[in-house]
N, C-alpha and C. Protein backbone atom coordinates (compact mmCIF):
# COMPACT_ATOMS: atom_id res chain seq x y z
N UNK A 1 47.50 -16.73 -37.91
CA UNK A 1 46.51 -15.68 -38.06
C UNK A 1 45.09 -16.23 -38.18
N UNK A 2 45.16 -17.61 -38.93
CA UNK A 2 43.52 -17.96 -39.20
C UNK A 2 42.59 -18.15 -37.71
N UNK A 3 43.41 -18.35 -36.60
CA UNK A 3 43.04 -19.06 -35.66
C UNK A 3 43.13 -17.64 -34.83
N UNK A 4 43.58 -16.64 -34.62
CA UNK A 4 44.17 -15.79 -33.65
C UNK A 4 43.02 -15.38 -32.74
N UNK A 5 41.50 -14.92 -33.77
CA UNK A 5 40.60 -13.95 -33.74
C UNK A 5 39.88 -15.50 -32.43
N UNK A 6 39.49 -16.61 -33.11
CA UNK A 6 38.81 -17.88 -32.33
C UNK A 6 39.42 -17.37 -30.64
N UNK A 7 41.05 -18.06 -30.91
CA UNK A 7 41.59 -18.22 -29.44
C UNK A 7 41.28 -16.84 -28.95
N UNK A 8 41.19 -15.84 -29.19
CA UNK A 8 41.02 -14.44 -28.34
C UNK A 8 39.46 -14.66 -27.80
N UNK A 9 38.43 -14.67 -28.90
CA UNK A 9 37.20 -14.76 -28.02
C UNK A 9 37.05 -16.06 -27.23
N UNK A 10 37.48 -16.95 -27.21
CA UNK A 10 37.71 -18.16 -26.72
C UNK A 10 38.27 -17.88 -24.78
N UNK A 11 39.41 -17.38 -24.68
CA UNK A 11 40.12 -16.49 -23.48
C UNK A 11 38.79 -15.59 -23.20
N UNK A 12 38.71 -14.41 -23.76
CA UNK A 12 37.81 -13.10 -23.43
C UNK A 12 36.19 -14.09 -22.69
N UNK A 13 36.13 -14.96 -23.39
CA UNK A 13 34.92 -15.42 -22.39
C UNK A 13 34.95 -16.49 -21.57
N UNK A 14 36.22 -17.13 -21.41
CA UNK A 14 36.35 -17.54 -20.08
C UNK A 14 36.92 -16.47 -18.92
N UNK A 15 37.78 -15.59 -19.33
CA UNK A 15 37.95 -14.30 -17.86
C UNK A 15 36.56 -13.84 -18.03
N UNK A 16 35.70 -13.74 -18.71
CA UNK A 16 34.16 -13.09 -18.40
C UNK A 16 33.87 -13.75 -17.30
N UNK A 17 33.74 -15.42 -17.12
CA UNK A 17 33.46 -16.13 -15.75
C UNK A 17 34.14 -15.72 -14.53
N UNK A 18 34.39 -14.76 -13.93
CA UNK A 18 34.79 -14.44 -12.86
C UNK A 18 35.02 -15.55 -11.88
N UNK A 19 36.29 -16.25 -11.15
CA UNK A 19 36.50 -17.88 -10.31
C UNK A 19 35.87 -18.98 -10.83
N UNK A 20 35.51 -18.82 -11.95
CA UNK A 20 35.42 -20.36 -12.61
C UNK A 20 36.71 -20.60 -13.70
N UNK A 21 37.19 -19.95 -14.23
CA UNK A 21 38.49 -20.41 -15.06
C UNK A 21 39.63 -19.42 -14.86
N UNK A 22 40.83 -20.34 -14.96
CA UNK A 22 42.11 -19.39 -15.36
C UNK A 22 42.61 -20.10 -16.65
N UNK A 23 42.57 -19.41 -17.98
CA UNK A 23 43.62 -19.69 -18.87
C UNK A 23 44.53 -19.68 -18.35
N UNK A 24 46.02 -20.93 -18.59
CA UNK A 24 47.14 -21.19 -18.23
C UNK A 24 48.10 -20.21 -19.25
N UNK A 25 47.54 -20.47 -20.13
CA UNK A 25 48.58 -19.44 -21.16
C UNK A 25 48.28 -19.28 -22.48
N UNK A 26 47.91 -17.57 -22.70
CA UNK A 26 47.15 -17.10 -23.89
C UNK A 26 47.82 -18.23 -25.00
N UNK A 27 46.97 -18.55 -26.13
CA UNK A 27 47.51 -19.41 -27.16
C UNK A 27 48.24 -18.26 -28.29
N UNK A 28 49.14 -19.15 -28.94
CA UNK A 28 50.12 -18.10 -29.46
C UNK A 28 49.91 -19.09 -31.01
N UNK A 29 49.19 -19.58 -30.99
CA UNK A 29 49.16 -21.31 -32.58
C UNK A 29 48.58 -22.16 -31.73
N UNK A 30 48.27 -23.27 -32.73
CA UNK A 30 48.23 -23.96 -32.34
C UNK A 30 46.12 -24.30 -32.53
N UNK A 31 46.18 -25.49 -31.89
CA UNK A 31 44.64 -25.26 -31.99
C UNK A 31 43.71 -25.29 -30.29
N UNK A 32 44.22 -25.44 -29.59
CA UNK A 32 43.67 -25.78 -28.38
C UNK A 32 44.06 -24.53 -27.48
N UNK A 33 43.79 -24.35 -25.94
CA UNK A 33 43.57 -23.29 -24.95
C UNK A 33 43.41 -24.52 -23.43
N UNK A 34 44.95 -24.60 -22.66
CA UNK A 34 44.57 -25.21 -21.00
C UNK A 34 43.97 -24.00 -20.64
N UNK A 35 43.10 -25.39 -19.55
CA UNK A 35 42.23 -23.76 -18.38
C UNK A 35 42.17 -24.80 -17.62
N UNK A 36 41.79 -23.91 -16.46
CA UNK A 36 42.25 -24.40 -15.18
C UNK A 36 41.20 -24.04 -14.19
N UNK A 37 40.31 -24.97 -13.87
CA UNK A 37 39.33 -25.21 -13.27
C UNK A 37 39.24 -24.70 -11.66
N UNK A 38 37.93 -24.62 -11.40
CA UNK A 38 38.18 -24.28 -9.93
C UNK A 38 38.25 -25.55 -8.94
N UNK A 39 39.20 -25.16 -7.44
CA UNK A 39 39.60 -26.22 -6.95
C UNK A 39 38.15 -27.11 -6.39
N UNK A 40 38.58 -28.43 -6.61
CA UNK A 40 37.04 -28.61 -6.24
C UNK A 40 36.11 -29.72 -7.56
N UNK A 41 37.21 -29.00 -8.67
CA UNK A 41 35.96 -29.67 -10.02
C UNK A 41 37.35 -30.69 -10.47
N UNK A 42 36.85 -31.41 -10.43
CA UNK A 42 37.97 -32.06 -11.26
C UNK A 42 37.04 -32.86 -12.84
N UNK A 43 38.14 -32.58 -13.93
CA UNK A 43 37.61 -32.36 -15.06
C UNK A 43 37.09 -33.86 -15.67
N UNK A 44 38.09 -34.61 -15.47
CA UNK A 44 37.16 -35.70 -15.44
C UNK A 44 35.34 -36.19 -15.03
N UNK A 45 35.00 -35.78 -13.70
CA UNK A 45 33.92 -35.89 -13.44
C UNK A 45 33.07 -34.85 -14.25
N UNK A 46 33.94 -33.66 -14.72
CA UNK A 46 32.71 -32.74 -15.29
C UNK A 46 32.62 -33.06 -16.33
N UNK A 47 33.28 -34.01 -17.12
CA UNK A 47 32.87 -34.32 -18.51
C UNK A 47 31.11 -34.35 -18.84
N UNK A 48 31.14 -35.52 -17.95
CA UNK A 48 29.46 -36.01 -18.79
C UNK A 48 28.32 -35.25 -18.28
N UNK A 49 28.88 -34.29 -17.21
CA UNK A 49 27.77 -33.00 -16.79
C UNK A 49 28.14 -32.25 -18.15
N UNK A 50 29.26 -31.33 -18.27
CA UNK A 50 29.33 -30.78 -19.51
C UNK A 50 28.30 -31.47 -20.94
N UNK A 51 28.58 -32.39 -21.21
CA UNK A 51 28.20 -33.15 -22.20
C UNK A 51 26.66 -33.12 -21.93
N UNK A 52 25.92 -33.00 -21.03
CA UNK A 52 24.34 -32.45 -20.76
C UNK A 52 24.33 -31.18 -21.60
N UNK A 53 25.01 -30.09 -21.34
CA UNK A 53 24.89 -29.17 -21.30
C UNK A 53 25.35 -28.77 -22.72
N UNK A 54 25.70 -30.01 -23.68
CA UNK A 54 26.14 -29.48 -25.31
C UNK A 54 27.76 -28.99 -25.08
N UNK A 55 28.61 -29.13 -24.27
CA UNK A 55 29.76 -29.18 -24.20
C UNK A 55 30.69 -30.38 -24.56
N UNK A 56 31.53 -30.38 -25.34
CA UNK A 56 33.00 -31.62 -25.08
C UNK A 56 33.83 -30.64 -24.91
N UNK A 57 34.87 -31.38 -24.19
CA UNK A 57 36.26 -30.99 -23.57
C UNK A 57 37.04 -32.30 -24.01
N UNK A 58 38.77 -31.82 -23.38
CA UNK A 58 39.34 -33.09 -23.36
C UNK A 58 39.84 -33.01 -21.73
N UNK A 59 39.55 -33.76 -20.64
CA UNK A 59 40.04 -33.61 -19.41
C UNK A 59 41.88 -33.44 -19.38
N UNK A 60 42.09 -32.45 -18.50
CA UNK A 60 43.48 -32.88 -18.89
C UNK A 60 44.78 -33.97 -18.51
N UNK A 61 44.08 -34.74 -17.71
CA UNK A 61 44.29 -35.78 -17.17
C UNK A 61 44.77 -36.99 -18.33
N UNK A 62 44.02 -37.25 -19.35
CA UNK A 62 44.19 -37.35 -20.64
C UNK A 62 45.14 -37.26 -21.45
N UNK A 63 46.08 -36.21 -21.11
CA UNK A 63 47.01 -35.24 -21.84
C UNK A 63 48.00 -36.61 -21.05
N UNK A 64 48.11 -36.73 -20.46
CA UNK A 64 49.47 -36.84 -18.80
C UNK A 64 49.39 -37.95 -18.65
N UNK A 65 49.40 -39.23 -19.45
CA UNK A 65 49.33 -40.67 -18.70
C UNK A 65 50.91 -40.69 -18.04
N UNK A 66 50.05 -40.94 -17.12
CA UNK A 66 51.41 -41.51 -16.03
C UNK A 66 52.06 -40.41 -14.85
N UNK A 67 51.04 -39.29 -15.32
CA UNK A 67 51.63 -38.07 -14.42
C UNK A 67 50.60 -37.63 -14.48
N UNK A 68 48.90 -37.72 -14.36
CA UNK A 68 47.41 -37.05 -14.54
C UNK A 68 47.44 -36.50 -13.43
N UNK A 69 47.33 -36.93 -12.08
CA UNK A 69 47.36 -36.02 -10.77
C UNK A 69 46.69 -34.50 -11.27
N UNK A 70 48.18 -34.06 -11.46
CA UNK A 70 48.82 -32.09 -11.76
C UNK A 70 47.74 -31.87 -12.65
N UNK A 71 47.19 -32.50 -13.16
CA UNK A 71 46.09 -32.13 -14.47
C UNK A 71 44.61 -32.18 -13.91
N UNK A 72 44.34 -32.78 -13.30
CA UNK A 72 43.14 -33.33 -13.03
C UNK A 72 41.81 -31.99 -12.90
N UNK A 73 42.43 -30.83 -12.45
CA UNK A 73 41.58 -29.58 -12.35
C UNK A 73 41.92 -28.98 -14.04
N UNK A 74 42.39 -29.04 -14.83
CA UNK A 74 42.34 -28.99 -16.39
C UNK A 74 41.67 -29.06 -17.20
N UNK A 75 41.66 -28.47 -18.46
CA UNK A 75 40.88 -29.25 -19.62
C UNK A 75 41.32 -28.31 -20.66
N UNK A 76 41.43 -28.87 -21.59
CA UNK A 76 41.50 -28.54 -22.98
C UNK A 76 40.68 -28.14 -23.64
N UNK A 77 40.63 -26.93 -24.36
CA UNK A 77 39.62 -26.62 -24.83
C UNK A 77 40.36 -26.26 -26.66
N UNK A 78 39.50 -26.73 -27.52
CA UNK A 78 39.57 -26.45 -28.74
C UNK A 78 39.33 -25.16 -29.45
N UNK A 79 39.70 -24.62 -29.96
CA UNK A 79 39.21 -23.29 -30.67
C UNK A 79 39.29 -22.98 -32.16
N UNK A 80 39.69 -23.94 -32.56
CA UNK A 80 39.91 -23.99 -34.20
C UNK A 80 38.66 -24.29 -35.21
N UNK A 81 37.43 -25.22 -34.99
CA UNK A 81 36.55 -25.47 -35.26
C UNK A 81 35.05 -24.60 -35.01
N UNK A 82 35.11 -23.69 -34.27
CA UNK A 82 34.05 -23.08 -33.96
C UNK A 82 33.87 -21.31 -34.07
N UNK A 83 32.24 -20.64 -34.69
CA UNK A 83 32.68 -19.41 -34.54
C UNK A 83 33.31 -18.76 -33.10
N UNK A 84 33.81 -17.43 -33.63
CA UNK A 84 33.61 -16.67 -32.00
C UNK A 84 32.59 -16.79 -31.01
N UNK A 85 31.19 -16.39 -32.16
CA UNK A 85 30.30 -16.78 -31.17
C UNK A 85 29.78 -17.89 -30.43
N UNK A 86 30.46 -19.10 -31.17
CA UNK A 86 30.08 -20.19 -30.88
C UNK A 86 30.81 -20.19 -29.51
N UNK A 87 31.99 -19.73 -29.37
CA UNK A 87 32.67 -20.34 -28.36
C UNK A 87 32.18 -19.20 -27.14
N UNK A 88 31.33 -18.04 -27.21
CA UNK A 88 31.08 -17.73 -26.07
C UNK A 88 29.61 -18.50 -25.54
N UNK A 89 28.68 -19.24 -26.41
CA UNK A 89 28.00 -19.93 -25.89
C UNK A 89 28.62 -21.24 -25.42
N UNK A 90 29.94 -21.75 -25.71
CA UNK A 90 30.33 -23.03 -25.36
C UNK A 90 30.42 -22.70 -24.29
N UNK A 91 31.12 -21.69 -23.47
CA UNK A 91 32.18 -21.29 -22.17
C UNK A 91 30.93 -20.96 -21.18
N UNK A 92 29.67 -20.37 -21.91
CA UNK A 92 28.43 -20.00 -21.48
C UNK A 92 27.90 -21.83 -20.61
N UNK A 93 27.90 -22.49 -21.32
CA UNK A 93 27.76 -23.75 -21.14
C UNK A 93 28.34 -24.58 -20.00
N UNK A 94 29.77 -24.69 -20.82
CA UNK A 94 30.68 -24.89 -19.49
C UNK A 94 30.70 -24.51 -18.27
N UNK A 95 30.09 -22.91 -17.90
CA UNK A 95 30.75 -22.50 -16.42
C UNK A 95 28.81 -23.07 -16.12
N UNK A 96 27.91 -22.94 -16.48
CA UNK A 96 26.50 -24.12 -16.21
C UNK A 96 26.92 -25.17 -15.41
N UNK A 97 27.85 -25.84 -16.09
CA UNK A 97 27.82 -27.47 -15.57
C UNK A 97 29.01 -27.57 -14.45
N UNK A 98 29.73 -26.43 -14.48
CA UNK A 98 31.07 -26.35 -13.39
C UNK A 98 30.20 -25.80 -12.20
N UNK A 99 28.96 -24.74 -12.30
CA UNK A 99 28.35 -24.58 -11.59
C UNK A 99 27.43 -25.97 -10.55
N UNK A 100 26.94 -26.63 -11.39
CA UNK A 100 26.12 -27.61 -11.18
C UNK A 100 27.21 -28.81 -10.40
N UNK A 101 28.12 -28.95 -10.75
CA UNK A 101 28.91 -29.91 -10.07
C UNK A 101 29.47 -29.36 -8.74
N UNK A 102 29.62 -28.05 -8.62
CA UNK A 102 30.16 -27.15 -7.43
C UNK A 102 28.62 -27.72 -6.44
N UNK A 103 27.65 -26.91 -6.85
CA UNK A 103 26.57 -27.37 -6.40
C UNK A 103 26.10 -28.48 -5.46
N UNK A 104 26.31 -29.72 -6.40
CA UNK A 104 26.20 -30.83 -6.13
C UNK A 104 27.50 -31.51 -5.02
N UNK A 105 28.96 -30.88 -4.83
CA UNK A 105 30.04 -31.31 -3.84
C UNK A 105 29.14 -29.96 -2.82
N UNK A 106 28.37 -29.82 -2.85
CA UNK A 106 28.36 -28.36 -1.45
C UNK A 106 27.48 -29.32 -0.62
């Protein structure tokens, strides 16, 4: 329950980004949220753009030694540490720098 209200606005403002994220699967516990990048970004490279932009992630590539491939459009996102509102300026952030890297492969 402490966490429920985070992970909901956490989801609610990444489907706000219309083709920049798919949550993989609403969080049910736990402290984290996969999402699933558009084809094209791979999360690794968007780290240290994110990280301009006042974002950390964990790529999900990260998650998967020895099997990163399947992950590589991924990332982890935390939701336990931050307000609601915080996390719609994080996601605010994030789809910035997913923008900027789209950008920059065009």
């Amino acid at each position: 329950e402490t966490y429920r209200g985070s992970a909901r606005a956490l989801c609610a403002a990444l489907r706000a980004e219309p083709g920049l994220f798919r949550v993989e699967t609403e969080p049910l516990g736990g402290f984290f949220c996969w999402v699933r990048l558009p084809e094209g970004v791979d999360a690794t490279e968007l780290l240290p753009v994110a990280e301009r932009h006042g974002v950390l992630f964990l790529p999900g590539a990260r998650c998967a030694p020895g099997a990163a491939e399947p992950f590589r459009h991924h990332v982890r996102l935390c939701f336990a540490f931050e307000t609601e509102a915080a996390m719609g300026e994080g996601v605010r952030r994030l789809a910035a720098a997913v923008r900027e890297v789209q950008r920059r492969a065009a």
